[in-house]
C-alpha atoms as a PDB file:
ATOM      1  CA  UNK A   1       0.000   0.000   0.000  1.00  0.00           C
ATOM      2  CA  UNK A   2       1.693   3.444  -1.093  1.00  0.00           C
ATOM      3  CA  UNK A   3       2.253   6.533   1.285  1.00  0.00           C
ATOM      4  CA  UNK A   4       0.854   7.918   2.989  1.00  0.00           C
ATOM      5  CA  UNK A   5       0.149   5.715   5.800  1.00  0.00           C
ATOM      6  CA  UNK A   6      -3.881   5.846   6.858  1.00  0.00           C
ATOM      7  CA  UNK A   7      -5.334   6.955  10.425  1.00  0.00           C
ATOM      8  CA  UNK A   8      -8.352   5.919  10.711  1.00  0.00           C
ATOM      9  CA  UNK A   9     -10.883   3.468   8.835  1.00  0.00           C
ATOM     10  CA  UNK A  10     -13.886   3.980   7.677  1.00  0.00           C
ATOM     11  CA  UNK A  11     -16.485   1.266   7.300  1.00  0.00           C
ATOM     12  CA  UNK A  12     -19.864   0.972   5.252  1.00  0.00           C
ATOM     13  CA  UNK A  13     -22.004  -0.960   7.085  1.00  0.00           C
ATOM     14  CA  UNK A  14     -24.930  -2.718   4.684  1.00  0.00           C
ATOM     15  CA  UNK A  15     -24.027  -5.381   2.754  1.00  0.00           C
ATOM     16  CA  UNK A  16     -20.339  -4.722   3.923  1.00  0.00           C
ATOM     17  CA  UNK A  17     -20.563  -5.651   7.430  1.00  0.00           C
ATOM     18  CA  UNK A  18     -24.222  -7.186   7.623  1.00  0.00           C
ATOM     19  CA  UNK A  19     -26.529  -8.877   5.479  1.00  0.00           C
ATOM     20  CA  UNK A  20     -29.060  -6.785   4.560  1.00  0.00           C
ATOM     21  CA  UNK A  21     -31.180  -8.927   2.444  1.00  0.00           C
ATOM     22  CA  UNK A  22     -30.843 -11.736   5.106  1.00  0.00           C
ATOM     23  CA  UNK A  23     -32.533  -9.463   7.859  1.00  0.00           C
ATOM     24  CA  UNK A  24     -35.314  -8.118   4.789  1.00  0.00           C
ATOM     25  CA  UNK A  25     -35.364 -12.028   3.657  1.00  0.00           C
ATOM     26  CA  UNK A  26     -36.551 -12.585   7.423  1.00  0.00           C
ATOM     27  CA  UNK A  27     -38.856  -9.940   7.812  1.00  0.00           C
ATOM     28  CA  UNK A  28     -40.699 -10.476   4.897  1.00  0.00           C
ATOM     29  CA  UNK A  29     -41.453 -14.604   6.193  1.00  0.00           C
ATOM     30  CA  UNK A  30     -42.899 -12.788   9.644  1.00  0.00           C
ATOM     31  CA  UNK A  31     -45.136 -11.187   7.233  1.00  0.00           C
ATOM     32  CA  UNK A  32     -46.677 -14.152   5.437  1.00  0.00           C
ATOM     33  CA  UNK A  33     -45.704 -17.155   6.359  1.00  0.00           C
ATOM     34  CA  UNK A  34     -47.519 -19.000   3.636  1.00  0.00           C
ATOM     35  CA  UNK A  35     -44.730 -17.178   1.374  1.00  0.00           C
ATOM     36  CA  UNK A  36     -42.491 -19.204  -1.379  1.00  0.00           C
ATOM     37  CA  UNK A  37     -38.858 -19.117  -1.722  1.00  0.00           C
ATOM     38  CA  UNK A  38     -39.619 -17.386  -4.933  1.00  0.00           C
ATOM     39  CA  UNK A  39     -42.503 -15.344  -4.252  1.00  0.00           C
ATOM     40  CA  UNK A  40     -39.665 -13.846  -1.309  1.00  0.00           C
ATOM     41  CA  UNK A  41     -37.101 -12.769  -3.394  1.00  0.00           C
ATOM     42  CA  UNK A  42     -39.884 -11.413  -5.245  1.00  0.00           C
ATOM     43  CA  UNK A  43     -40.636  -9.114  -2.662  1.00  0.00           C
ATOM     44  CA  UNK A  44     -37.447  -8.634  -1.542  1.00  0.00           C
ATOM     45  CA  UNK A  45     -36.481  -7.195  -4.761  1.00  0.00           C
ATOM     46  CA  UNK A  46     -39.557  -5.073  -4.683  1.00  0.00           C
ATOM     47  CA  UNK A  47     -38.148  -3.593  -1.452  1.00  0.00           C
ATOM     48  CA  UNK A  48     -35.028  -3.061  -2.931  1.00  0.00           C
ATOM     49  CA  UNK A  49     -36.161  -1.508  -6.395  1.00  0.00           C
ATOM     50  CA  UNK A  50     -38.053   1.458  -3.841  1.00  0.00           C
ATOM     51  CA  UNK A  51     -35.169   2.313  -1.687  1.00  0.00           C
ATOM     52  CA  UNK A  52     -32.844   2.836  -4.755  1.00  0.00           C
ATOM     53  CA  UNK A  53     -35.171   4.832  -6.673  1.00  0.00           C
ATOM     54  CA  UNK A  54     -36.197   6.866  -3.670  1.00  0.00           C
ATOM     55  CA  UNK A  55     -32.617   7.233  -2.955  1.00  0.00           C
ATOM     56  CA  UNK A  56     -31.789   8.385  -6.136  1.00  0.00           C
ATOM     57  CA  UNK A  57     -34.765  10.763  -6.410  1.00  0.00           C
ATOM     58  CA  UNK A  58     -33.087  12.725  -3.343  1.00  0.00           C
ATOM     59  CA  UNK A  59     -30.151  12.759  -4.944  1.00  0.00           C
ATOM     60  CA  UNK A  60     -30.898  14.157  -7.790  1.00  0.00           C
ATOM     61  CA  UNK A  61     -33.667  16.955  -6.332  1.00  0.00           C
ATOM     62  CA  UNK A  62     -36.475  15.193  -7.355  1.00  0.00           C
ATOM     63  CA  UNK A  63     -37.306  14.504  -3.708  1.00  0.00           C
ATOM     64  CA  UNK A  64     -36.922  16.352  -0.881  1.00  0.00           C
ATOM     65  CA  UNK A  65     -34.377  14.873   1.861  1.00  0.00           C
ATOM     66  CA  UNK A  66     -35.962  11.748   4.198  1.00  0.00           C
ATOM     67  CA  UNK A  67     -34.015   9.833   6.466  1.00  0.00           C
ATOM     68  CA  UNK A  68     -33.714   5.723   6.017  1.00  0.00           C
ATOM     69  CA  UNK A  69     -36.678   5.095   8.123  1.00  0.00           C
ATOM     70  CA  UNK A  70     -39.166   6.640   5.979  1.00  0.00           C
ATOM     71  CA  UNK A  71     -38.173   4.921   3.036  1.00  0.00           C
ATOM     72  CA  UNK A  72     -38.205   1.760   4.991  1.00  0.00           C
ATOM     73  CA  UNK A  73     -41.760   2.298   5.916  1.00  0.00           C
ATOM     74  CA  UNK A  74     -42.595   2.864   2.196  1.00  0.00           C
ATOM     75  CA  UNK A  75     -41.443   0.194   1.160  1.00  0.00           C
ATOM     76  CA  UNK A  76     -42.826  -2.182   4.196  1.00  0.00           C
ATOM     77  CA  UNK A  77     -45.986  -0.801   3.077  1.00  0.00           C
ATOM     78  CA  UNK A  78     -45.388  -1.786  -0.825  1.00  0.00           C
ATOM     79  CA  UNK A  79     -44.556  -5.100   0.065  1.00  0.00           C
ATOM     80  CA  UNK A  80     -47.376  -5.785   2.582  1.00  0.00           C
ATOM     81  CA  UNK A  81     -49.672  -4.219  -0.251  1.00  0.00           C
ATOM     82  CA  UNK A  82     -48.648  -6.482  -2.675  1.00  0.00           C
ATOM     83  CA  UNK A  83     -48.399  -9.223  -0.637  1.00  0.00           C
ATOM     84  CA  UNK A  84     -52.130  -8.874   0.243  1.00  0.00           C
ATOM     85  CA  UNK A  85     -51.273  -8.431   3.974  1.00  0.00           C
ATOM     86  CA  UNK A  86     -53.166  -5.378   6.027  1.00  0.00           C
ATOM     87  CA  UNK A  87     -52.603  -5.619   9.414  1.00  0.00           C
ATOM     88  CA  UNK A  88     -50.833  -2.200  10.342  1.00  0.00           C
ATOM     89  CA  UNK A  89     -48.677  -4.178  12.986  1.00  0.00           C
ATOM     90  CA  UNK A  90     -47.464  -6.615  10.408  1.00  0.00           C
ATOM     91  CA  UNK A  91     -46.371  -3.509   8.123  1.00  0.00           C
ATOM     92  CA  UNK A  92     -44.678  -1.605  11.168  1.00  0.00           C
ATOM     93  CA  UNK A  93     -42.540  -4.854  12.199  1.00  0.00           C
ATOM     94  CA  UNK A  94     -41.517  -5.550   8.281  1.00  0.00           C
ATOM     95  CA  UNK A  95     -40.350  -1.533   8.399  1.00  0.00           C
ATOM     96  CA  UNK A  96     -38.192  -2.262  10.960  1.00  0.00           C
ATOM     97  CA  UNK A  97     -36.392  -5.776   9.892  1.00  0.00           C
ATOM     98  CA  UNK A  98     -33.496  -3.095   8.811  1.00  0.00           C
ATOM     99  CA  UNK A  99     -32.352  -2.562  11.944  1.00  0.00           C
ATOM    100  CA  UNK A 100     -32.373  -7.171  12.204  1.00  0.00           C
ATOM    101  CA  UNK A 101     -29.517  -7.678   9.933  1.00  0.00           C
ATOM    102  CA  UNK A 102     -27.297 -10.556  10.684  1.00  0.00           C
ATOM    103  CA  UNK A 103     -23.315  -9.591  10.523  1.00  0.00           C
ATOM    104  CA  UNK A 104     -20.989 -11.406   7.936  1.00  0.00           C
ATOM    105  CA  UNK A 105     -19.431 -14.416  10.123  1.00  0.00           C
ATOM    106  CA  UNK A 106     -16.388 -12.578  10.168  1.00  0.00           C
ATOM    107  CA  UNK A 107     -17.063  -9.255  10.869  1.00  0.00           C
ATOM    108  CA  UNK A 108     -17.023  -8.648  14.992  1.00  0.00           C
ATOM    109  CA  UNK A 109     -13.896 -10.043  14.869  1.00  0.00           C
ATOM    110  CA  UNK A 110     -12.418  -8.472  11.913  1.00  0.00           C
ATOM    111  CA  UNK A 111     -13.767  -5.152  13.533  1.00  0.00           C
ATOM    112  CA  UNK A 112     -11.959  -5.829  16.636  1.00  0.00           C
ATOM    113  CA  UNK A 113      -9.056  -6.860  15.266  1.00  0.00           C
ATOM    114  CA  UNK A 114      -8.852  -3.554  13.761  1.00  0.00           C
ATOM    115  CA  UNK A 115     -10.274  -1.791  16.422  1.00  0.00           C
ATOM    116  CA  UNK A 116      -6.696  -2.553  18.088  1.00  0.00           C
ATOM    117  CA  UNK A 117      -4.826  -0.687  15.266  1.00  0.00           C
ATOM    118  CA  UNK A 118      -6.816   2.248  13.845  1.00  0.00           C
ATOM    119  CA  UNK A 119      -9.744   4.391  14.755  1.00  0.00           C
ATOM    120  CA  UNK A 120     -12.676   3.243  13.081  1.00  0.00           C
ATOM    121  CA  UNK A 121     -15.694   4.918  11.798  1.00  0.00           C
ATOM    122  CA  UNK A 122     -19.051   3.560  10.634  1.00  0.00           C
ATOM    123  CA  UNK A 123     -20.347   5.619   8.058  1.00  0.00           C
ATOM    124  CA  UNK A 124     -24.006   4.246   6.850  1.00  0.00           C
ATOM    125  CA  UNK A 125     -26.940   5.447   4.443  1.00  0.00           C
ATOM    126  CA  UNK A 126     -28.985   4.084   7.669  1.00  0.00           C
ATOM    127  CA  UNK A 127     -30.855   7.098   9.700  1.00  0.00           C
ATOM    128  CA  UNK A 128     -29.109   7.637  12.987  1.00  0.00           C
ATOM    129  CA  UNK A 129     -32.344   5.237  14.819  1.00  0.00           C
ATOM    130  CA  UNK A 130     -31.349   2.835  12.593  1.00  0.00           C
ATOM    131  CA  UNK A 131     -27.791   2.487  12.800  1.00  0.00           C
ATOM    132  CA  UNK A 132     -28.210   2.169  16.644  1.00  0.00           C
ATOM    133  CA  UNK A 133     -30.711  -0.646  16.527  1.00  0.00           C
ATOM    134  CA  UNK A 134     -28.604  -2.193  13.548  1.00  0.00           C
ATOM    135  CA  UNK A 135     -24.627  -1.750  15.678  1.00  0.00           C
ATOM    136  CA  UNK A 136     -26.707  -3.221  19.079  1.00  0.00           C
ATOM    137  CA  UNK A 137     -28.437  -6.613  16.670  1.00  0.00           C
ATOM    138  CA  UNK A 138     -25.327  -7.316  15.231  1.00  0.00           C
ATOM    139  CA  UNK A 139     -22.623  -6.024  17.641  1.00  0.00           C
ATOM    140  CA  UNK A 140     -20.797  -3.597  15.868  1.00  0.00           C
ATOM    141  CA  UNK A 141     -17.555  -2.169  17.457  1.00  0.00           C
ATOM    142  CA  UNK A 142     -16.849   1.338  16.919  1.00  0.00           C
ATOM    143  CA  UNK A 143     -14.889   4.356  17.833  1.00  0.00           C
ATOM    144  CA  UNK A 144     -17.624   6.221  16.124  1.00  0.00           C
ATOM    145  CA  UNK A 145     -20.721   5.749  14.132  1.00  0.00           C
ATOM    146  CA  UNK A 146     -22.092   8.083  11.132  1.00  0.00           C
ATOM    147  CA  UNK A 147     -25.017   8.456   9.863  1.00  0.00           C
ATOM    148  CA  UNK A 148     -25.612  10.096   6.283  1.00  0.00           C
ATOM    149  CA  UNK A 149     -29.090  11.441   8.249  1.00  0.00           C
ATOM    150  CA  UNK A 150     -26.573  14.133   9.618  1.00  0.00           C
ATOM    151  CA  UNK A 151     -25.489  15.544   5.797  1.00  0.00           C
ATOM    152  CA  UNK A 152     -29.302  14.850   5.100  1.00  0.00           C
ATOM    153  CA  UNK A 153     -28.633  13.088   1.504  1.00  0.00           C
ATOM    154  CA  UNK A 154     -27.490   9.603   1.255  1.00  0.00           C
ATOM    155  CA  UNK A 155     -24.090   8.499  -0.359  1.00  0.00           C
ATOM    156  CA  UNK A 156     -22.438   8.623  -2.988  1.00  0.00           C
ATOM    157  CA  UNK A 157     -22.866  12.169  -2.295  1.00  0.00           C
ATOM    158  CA  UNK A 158     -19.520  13.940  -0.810  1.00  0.00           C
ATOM    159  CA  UNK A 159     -20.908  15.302   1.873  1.00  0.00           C
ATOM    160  CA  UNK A 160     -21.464  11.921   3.399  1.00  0.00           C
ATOM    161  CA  UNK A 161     -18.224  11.058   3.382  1.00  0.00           C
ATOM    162  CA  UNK A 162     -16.847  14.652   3.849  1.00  0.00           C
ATOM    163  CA  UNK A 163     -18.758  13.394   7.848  1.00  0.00           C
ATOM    164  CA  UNK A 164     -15.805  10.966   8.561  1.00  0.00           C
ATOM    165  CA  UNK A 165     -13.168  13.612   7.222  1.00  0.00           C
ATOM    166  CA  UNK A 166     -14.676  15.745   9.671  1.00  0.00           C
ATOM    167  CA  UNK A 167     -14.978  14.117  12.553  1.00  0.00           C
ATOM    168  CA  UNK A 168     -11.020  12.342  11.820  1.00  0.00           C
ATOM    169  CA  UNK A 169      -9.376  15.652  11.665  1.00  0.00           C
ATOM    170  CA  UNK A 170      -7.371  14.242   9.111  1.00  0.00           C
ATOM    171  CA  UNK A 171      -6.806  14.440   5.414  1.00  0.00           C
ATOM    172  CA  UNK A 172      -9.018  12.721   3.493  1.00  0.00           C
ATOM    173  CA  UNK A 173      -6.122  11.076   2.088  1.00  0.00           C
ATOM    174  CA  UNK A 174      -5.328   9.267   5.019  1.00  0.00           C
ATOM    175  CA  UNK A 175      -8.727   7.912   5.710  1.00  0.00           C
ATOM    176  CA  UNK A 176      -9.360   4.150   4.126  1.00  0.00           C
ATOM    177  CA  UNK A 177     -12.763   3.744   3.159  1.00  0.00           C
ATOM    178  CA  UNK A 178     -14.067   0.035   3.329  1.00  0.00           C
ATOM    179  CA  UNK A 179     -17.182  -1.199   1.369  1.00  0.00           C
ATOM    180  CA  UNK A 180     -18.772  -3.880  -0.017  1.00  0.00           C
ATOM    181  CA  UNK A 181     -19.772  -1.723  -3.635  1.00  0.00           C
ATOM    182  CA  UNK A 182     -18.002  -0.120  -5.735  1.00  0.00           C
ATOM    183  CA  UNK A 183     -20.027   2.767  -6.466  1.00  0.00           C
ATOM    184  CA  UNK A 184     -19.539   3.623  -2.685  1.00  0.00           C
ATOM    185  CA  UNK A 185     -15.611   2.824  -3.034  1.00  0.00           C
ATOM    186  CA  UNK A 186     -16.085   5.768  -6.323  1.00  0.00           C
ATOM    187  CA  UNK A 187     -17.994   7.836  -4.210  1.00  0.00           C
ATOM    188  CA  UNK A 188     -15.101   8.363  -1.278  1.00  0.00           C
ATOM    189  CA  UNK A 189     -12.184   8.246  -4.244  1.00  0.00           C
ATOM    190  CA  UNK A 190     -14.366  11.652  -5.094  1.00  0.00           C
ATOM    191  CA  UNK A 191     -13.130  13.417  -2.070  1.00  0.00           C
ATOM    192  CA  UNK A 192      -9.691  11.722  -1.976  1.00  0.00           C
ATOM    193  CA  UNK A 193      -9.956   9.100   0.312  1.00  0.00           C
ATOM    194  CA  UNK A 194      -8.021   5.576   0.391  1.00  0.00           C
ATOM    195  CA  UNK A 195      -9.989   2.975  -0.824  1.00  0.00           C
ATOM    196  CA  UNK A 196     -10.220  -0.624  -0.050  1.00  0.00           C
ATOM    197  CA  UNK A 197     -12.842  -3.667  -1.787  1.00  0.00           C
ATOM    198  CA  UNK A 198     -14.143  -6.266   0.668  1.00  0.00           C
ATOM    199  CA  UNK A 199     -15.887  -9.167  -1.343  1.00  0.00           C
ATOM    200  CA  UNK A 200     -19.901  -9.548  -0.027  1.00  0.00           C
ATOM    201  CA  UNK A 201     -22.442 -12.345  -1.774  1.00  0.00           C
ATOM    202  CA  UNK A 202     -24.613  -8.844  -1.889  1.00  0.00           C
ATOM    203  CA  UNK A 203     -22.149  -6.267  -2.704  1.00  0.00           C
ATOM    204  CA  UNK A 204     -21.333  -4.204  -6.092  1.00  0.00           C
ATOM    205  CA  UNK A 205     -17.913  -6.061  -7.634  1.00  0.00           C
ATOM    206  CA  UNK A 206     -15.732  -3.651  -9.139  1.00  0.00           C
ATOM    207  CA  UNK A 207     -15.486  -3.208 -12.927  1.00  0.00           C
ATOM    208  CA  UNK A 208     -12.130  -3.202 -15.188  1.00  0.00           C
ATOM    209  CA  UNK A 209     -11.661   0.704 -14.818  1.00  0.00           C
ATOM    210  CA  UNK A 210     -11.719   0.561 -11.155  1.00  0.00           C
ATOM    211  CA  UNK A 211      -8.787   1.144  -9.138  1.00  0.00           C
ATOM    212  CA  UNK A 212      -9.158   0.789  -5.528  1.00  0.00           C
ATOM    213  CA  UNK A 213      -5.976   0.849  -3.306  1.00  0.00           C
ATOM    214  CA  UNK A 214      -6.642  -2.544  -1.732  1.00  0.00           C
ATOM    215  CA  UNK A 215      -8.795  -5.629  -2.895  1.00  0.00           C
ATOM    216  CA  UNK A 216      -9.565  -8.339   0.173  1.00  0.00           C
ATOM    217  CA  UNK A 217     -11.681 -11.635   0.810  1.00  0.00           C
ATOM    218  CA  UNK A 218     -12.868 -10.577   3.779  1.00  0.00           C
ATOM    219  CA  UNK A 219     -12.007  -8.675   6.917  1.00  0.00           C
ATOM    220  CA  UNK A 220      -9.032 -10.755   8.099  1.00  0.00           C
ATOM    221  CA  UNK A 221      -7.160 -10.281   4.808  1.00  0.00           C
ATOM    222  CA  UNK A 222      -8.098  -6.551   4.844  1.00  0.00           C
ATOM    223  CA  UNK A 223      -6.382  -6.486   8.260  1.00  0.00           C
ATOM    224  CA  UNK A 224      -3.480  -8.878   7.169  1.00  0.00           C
ATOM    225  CA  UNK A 225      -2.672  -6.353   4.509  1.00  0.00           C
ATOM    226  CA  UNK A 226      -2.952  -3.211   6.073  1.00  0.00           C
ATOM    227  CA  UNK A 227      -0.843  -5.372   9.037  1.00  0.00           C
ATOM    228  CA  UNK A 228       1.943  -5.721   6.338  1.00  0.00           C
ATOM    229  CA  UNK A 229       1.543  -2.419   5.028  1.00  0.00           C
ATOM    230  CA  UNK A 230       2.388  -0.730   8.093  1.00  0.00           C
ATOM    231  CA  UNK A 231       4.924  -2.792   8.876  1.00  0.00           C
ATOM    232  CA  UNK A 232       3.086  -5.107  11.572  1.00  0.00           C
ATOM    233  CA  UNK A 233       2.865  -8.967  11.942  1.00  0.00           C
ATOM    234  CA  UNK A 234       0.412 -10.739  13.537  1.00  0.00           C
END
């Protein structure tokens, strides 16, 4: 890893360090039982489709700024809808399965193994409510959590990730920004942060025009390399 040397890391949290779809899989088979495998994904994708476009909307001004939980219920209430389910409890549990999302089986260690070398910062689309409930399900270790609810826009807008610069009182150049997707990874590179690829079932590969600084199976190989890069064994 080239100069300079990072001080802190920065960490997306869905889809990098829990499965999101896994928690939205789950909440959706509370909902209706009677469900198929197919007829899940289904709705799962359903759920997925709104929170992009609604994302996206804000993003471009077509919508004004809503934090995560809003577009969760929304798209609770699209599924239940479609799913033929109205019980307004039903709906209000589904909106919430965001905050249920199972970690990646190697990501409260990974995170403490870190945790030992570098400052690290969460920095999530989630709304600050969210990112609570979803650090406490799937024990998350932090030196500090972000939410993009605090820039109100969502990433890959700079002022997300202009948060962590903030709060590290360091260059944006020696920040290492961790995710799952590549169009987050191109989203930090924006404002000049380090960049490192962590390979997720769920997550965005990168294309052939990509050039992240590091590339890793997982979070034990991100920290064996940045443990070699700094000069560190073990």
């Amino acid at each position: 890893m080239p100069e300079p040397e990072i001080d802190a890391v920065v960490f997306d949290v869905l889809g990098t360090l829990v499965d999101e779809p896994a928690g939205i899989r789950a909440g959706i088979r509370a909902l209706d039982a009677s469900l198929d495998e197919a007829g899940t994904e289904r709705l799962l994708s359903l759920w997925q489709q709104h929170i992009e476009r609604e994302q996206r909307r804000i993003l471009d001004g077509d919508r004004p700024y809503l934090p995560s939980d809003v577009l969760d219920r929304e798209a609770a209430q699209l599924v239940a809808d479609t799913a033929g389910v109205g019980d307004p409890a039903a709906v209000a549990a589904l909106a919430l399965s965001g905050r249920r999302l199972p970690p990646w089986p190697d990501t409260v260690a990974g995170l403490a193994r870190l945790a030992d070398r570098f400052p690290l910062i969460g920095l999530s689309n989630a709304s600050r409510t969210a990112l609570l409930g979803l650090n406490a399900h799937a024990g998350l270790r932090w030196h500090q959590a972000l939410s993009a609810e605090d820039a109100r826009t969502y990433k890959p807008d700079p002022e997300v990730y202009r948060l962590a610069v903030t709060v590290s009182g360091r260059p944006p150049a020696r920040l290492l920004m961790v995710a799952a997707h590549a169009w987050d990874l191109r989203g930090a590179q924006g404002l000049g942060l380090r960049t490192a690829y962590v390979a997720r079932p769920v997550g965005d590969p990168p294309t052939s025009s990509d050039r992240f600084d590091l590339h890793a199976d997982g979070l034990a190989d991100l920290a064996g390399q940045l443990d070699k890069a700094h000069g560190r064994s073990g």
